[in-house]
PDB file of N, CA and C in Angstrom:
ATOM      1  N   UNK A   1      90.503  99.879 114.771  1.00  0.00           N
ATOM      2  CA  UNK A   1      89.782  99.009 113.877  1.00  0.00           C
ATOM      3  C   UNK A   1      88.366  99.550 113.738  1.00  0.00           C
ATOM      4  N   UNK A   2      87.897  99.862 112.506  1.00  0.00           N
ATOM      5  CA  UNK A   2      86.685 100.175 112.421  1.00  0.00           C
ATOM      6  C   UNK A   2      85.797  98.841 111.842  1.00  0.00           C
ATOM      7  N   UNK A   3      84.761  98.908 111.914  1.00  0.00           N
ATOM      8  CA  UNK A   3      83.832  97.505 111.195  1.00  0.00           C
ATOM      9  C   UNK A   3      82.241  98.278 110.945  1.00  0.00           C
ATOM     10  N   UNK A   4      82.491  97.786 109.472  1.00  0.00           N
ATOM     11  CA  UNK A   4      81.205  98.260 108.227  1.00  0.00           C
ATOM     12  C   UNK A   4      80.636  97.630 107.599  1.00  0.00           C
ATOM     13  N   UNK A   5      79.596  97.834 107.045  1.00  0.00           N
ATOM     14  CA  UNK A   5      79.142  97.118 105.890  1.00  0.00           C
ATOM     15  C   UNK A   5      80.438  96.991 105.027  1.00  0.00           C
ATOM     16  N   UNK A   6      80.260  95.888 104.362  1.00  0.00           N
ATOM     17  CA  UNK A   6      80.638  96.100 102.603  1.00  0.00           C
ATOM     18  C   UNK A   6      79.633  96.480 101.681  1.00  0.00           C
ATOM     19  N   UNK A   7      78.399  96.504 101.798  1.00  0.00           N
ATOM     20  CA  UNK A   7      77.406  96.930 100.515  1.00  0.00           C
ATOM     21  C   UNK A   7      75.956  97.491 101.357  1.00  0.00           C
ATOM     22  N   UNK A   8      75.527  98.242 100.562  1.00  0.00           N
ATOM     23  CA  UNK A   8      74.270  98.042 101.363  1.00  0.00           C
ATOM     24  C   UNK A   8      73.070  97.560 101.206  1.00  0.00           C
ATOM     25  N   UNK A   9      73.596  96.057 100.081  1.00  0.00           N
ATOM     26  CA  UNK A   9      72.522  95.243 100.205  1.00  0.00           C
ATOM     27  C   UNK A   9      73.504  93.860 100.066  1.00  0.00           C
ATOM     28  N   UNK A  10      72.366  92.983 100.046  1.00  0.00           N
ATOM     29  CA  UNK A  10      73.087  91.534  99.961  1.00  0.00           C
ATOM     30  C   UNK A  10      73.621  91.678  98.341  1.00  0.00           C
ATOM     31  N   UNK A  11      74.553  90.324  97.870  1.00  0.00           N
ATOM     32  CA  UNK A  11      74.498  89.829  96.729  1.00  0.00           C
ATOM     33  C   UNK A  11      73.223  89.734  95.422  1.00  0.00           C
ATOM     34  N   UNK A  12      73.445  90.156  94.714  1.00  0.00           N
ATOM     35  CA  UNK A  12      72.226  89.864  93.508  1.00  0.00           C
ATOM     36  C   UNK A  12      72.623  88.352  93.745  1.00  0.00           C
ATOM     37  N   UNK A  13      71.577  87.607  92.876  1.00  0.00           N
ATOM     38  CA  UNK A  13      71.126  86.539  92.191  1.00  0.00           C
ATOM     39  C   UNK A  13      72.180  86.121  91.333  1.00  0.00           C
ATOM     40  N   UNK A  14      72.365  85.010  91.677  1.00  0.00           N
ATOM     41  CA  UNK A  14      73.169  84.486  89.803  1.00  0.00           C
ATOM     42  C   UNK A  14      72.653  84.992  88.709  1.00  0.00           C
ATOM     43  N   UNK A  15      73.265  85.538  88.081  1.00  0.00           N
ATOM     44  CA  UNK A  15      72.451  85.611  86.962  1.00  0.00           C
ATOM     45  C   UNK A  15      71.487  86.710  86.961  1.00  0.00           C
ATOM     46  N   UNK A  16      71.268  87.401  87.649  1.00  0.00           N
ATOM     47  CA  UNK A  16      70.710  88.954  87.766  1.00  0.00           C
ATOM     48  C   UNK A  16      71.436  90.028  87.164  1.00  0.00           C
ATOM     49  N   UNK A  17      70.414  91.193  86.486  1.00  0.00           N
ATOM     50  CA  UNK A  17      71.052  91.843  85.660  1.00  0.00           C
ATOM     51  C   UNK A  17      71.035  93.307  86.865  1.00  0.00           C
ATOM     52  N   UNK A  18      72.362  93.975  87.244  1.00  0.00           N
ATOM     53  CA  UNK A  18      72.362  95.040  88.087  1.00  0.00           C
ATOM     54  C   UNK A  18      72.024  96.435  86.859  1.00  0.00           C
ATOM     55  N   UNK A  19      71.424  97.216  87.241  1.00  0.00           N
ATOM     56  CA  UNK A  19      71.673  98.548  87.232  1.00  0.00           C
ATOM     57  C   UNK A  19      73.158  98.868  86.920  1.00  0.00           C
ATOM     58  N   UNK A  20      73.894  99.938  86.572  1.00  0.00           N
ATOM     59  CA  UNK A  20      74.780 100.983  86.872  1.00  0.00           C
ATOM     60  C   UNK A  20      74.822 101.408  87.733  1.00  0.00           C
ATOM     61  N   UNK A  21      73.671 102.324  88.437  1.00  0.00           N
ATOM     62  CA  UNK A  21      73.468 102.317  89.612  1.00  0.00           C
ATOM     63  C   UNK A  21      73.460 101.875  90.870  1.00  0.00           C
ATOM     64  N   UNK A  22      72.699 100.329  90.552  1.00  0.00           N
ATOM     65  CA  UNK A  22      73.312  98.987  91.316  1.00  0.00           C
ATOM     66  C   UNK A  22      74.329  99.030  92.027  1.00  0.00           C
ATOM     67  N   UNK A  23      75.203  98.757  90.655  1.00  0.00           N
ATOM     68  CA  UNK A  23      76.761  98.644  90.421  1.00  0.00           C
ATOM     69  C   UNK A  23      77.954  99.391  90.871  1.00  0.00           C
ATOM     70  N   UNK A  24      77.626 100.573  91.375  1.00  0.00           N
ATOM     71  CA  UNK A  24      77.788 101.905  91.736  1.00  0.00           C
ATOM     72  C   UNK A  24      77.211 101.605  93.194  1.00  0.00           C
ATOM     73  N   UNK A  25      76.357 101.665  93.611  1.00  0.00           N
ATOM     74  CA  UNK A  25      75.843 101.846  94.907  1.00  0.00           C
ATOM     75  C   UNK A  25      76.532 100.110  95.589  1.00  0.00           C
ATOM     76  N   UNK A  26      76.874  99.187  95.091  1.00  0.00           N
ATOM     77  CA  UNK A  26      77.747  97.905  95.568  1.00  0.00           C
ATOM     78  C   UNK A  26      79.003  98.368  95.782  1.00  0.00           C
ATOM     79  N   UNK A  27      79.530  99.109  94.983  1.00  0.00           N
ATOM     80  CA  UNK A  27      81.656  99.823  95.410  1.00  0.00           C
ATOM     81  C   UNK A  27      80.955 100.780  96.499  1.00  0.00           C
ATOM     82  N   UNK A  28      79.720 101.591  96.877  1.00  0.00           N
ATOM     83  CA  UNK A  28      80.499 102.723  97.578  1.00  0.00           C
ATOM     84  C   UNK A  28      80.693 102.804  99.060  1.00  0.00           C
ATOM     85  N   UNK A  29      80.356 101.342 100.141  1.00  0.00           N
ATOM     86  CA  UNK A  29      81.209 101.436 101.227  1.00  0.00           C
ATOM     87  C   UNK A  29      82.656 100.657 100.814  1.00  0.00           C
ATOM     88  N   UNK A  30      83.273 100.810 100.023  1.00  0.00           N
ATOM     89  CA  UNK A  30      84.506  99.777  99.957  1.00  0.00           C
ATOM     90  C   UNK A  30      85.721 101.422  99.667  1.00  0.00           C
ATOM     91  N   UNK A  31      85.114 102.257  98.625  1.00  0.00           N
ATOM     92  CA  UNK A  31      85.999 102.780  98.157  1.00  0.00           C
ATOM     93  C   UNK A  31      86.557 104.279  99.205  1.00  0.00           C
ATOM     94  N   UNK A  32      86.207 104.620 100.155  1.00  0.00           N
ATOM     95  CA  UNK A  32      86.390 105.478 101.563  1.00  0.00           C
ATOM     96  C   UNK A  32      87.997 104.408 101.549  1.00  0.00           C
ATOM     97  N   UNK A  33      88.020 103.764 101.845  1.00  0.00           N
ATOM     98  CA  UNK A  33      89.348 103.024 102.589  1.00  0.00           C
ATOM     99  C   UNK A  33      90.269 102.895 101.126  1.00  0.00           C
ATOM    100  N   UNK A  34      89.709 102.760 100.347  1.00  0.00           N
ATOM    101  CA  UNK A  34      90.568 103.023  99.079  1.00  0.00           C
ATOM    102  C   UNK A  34      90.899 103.974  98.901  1.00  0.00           C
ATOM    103  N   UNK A  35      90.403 105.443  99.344  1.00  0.00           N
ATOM    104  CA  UNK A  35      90.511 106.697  98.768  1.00  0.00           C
ATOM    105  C   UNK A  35      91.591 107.080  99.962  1.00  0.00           C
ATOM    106  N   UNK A  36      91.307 106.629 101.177  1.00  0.00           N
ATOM    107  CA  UNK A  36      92.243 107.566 102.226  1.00  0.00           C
ATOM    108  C   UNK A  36      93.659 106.198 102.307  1.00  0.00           C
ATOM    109  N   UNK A  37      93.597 105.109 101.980  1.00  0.00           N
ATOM    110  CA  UNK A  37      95.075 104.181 101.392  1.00  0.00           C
ATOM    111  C   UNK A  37      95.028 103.562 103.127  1.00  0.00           C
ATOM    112  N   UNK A  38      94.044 103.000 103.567  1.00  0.00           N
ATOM    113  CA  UNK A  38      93.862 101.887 104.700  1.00  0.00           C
ATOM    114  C   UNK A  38      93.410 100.528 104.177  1.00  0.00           C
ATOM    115  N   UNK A  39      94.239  99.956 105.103  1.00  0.00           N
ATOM    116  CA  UNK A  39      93.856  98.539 104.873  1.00  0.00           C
ATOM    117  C   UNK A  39      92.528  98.015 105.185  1.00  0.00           C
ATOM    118  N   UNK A  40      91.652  97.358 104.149  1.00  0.00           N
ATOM    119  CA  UNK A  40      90.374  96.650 104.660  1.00  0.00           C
ATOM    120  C   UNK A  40      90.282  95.608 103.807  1.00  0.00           C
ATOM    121  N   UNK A  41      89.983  94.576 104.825  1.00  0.00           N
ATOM    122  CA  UNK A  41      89.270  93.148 104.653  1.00  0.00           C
ATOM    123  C   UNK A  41      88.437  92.730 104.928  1.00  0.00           C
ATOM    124  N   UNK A  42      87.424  91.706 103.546  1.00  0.00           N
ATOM    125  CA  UNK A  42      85.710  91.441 103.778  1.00  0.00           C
ATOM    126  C   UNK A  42      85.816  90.535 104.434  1.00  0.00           C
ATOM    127  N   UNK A  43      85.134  90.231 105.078  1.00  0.00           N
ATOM    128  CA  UNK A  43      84.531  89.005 105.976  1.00  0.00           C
ATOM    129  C   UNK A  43      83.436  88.883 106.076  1.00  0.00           C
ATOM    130  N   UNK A  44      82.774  87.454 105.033  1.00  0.00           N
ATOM    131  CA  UNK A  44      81.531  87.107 105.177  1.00  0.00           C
ATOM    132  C   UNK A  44      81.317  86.830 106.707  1.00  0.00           C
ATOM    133  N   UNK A  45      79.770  86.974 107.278  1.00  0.00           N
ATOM    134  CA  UNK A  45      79.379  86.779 108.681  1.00  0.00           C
ATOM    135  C   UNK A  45      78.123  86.391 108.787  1.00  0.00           C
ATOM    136  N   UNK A  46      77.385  85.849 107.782  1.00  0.00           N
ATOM    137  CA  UNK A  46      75.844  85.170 107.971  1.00  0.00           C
ATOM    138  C   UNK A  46      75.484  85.329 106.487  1.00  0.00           C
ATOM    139  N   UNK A  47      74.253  85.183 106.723  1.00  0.00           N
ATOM    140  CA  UNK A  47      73.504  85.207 105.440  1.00  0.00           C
ATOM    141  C   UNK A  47      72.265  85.417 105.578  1.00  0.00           C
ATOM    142  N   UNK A  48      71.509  86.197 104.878  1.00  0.00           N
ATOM    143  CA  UNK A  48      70.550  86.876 104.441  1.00  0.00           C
ATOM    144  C   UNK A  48      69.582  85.913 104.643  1.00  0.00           C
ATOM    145  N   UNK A  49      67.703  86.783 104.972  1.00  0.00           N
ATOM    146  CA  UNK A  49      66.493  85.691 104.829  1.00  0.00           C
ATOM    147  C   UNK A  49      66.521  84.758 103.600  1.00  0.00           C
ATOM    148  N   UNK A  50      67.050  85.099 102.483  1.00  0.00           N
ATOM    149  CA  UNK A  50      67.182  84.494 101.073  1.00  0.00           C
ATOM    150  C   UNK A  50      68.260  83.680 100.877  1.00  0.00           C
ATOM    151  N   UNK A  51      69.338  83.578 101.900  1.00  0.00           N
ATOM    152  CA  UNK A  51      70.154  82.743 101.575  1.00  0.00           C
ATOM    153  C   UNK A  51      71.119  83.130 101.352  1.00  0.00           C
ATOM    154  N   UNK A  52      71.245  84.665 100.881  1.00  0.00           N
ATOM    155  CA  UNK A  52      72.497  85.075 100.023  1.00  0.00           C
ATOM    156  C   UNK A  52      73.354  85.719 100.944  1.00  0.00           C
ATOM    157  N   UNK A  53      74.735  85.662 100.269  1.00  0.00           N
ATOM    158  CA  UNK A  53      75.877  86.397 101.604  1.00  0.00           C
ATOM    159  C   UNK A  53      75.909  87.701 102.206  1.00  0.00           C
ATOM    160  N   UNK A  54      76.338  87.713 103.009  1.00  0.00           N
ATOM    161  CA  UNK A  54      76.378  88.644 103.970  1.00  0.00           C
ATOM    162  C   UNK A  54      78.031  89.185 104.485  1.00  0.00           C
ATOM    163  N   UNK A  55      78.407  90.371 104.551  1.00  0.00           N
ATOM    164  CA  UNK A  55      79.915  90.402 105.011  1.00  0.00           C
ATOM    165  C   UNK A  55      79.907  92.053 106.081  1.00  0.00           C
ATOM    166  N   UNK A  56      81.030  92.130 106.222  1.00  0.00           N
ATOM    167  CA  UNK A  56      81.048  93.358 106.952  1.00  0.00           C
ATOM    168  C   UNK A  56      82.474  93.201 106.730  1.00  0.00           C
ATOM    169  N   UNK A  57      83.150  94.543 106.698  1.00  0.00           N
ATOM    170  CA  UNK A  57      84.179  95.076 106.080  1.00  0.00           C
ATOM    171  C   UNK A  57      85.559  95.758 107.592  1.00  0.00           C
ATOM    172  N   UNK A  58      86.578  95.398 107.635  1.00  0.00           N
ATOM    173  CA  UNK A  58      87.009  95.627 108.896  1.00  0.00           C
ATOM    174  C   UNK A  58      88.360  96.686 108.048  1.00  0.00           C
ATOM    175  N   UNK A  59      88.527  98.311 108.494  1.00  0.00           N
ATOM    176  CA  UNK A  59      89.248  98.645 108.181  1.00  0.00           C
ATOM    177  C   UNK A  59      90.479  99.308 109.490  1.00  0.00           C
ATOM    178  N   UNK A  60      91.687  99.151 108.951  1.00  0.00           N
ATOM    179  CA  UNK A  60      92.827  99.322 109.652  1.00  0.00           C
ATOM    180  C   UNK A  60      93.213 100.543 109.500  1.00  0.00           C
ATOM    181  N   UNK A  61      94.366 100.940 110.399  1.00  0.00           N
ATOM    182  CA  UNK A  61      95.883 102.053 110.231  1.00  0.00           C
ATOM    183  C   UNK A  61      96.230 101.806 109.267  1.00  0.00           C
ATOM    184  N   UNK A  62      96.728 103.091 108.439  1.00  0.00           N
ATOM    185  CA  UNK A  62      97.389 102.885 107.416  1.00  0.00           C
ATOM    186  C   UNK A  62      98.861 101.948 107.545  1.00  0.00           C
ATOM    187  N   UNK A  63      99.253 100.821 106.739  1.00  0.00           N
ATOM    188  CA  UNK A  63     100.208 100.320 106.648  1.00  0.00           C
ATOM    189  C   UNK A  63     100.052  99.148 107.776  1.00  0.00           C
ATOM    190  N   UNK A  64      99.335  99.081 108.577  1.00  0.00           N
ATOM    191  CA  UNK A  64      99.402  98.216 109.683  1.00  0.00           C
ATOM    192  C   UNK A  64      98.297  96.766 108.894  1.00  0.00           C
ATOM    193  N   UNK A  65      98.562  96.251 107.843  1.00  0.00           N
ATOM    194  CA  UNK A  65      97.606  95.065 107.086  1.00  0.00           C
ATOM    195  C   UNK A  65      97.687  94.131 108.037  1.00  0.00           C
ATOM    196  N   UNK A  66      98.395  93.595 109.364  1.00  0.00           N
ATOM    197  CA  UNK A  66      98.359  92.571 109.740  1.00  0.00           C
ATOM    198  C   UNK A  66      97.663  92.775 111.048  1.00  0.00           C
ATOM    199  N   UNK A  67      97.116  93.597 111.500  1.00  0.00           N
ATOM    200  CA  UNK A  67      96.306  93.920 112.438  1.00  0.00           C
ATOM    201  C   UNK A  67      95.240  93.622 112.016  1.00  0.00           C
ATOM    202  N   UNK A  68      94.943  93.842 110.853  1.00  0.00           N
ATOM    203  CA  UNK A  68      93.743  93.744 110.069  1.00  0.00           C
ATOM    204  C   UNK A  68      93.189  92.085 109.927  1.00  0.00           C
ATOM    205  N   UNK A  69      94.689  91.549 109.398  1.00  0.00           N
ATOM    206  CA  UNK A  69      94.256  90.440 109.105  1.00  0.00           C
ATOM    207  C   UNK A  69      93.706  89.400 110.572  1.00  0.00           C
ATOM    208  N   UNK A  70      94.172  89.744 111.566  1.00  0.00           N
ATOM    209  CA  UNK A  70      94.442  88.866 112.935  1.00  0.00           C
ATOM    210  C   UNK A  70      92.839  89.154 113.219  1.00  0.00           C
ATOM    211  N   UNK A  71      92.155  90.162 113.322  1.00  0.00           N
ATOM    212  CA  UNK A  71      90.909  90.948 113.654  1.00  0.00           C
ATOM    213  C   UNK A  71      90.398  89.739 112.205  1.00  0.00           C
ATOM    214  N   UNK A  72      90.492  90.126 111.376  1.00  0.00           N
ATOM    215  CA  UNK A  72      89.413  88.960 110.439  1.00  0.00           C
ATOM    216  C   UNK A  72      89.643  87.533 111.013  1.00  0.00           C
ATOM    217  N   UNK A  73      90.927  86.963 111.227  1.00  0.00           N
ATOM    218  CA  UNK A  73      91.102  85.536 112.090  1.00  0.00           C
ATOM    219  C   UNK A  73      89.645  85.293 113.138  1.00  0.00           C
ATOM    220  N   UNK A  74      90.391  86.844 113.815  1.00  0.00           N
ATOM    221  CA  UNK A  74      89.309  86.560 114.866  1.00  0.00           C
ATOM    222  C   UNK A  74      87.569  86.436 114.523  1.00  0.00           C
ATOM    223  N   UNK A  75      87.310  87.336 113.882  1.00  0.00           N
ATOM    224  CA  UNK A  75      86.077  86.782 113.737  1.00  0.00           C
ATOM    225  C   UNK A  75      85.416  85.721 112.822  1.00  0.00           C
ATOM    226  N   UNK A  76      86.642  84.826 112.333  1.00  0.00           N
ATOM    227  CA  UNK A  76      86.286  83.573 111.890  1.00  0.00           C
ATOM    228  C   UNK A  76      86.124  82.872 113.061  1.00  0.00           C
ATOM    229  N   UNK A  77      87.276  82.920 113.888  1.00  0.00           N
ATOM    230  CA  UNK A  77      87.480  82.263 114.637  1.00  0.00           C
ATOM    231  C   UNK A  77      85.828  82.197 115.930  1.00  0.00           C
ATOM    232  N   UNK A  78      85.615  83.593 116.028  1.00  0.00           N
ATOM    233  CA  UNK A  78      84.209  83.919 116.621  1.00  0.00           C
ATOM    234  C   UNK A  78      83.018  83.290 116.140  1.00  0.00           C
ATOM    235  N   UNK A  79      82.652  83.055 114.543  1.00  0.00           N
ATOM    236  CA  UNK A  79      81.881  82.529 113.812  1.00  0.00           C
ATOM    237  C   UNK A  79      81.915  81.085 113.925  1.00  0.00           C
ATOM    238  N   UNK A  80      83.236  80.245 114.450  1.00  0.00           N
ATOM    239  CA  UNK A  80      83.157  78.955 114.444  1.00  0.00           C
ATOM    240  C   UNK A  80      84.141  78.328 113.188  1.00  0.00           C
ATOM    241  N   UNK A  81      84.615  79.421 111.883  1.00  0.00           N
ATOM    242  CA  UNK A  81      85.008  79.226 110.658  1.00  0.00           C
ATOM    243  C   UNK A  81      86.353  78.561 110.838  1.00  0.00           C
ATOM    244  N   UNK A  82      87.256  79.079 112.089  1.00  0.00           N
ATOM    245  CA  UNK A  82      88.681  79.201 111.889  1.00  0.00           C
ATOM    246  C   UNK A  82      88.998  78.035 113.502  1.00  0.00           C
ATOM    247  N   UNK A  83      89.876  77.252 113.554  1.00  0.00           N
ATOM    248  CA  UNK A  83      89.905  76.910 114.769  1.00  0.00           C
ATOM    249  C   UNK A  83      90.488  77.717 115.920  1.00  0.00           C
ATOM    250  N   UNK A  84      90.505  77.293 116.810  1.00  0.00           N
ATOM    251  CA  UNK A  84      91.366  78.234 117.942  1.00  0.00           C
ATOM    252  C   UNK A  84      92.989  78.070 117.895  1.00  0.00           C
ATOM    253  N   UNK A  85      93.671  79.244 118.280  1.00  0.00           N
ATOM    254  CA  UNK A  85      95.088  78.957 117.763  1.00  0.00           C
ATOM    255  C   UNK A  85      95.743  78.225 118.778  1.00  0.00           C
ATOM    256  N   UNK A  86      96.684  77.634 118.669  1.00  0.00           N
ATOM    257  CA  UNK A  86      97.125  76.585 119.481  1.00  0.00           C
ATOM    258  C   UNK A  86      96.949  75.441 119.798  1.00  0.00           C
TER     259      UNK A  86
END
């Protein structure tokens, strides 16, 4: 299990106009796990001095998506989001 950013900044603004660049520099920790065909799932995990979201990106073995998903459980579950199982 690796764990990353998803962006390397927070969320724009409602209603904020991005760059191309922007826009471009928001896909490029996501698309590595797209390019080599591993499973990854976002998981918001706080939020920014401004309020705005925050996530970090958890990527898997190829084909193994449910490892992935149990590891995001868990850190809901770590955050307080998810209850405890059982």
């Amino acid at each position: 299990m690796l764990l990353t950013p998803v962006t390397p900044t927070t969320a724009p603004r409602r209603g904020a106009a991005a760059t191309p660049l922007e826009m471009y520099q928001g896909d490029l920790y996501t698309l590595p796990a797209s390019l080599a065909g591993v499973p990854g799932l976002s998981v918001p995990v706080g939020r920014d001095p401004g309020g705005l979201p925050v996530g970090v990106q958890l990527l898997g073995r190829a084909f193994d998506e449910a490892t992935v998903v149990r590891a995001g459980a868990a850190v809901e579950r770590a955050l307080g989001r998810l209850p405890l199982p059982g």
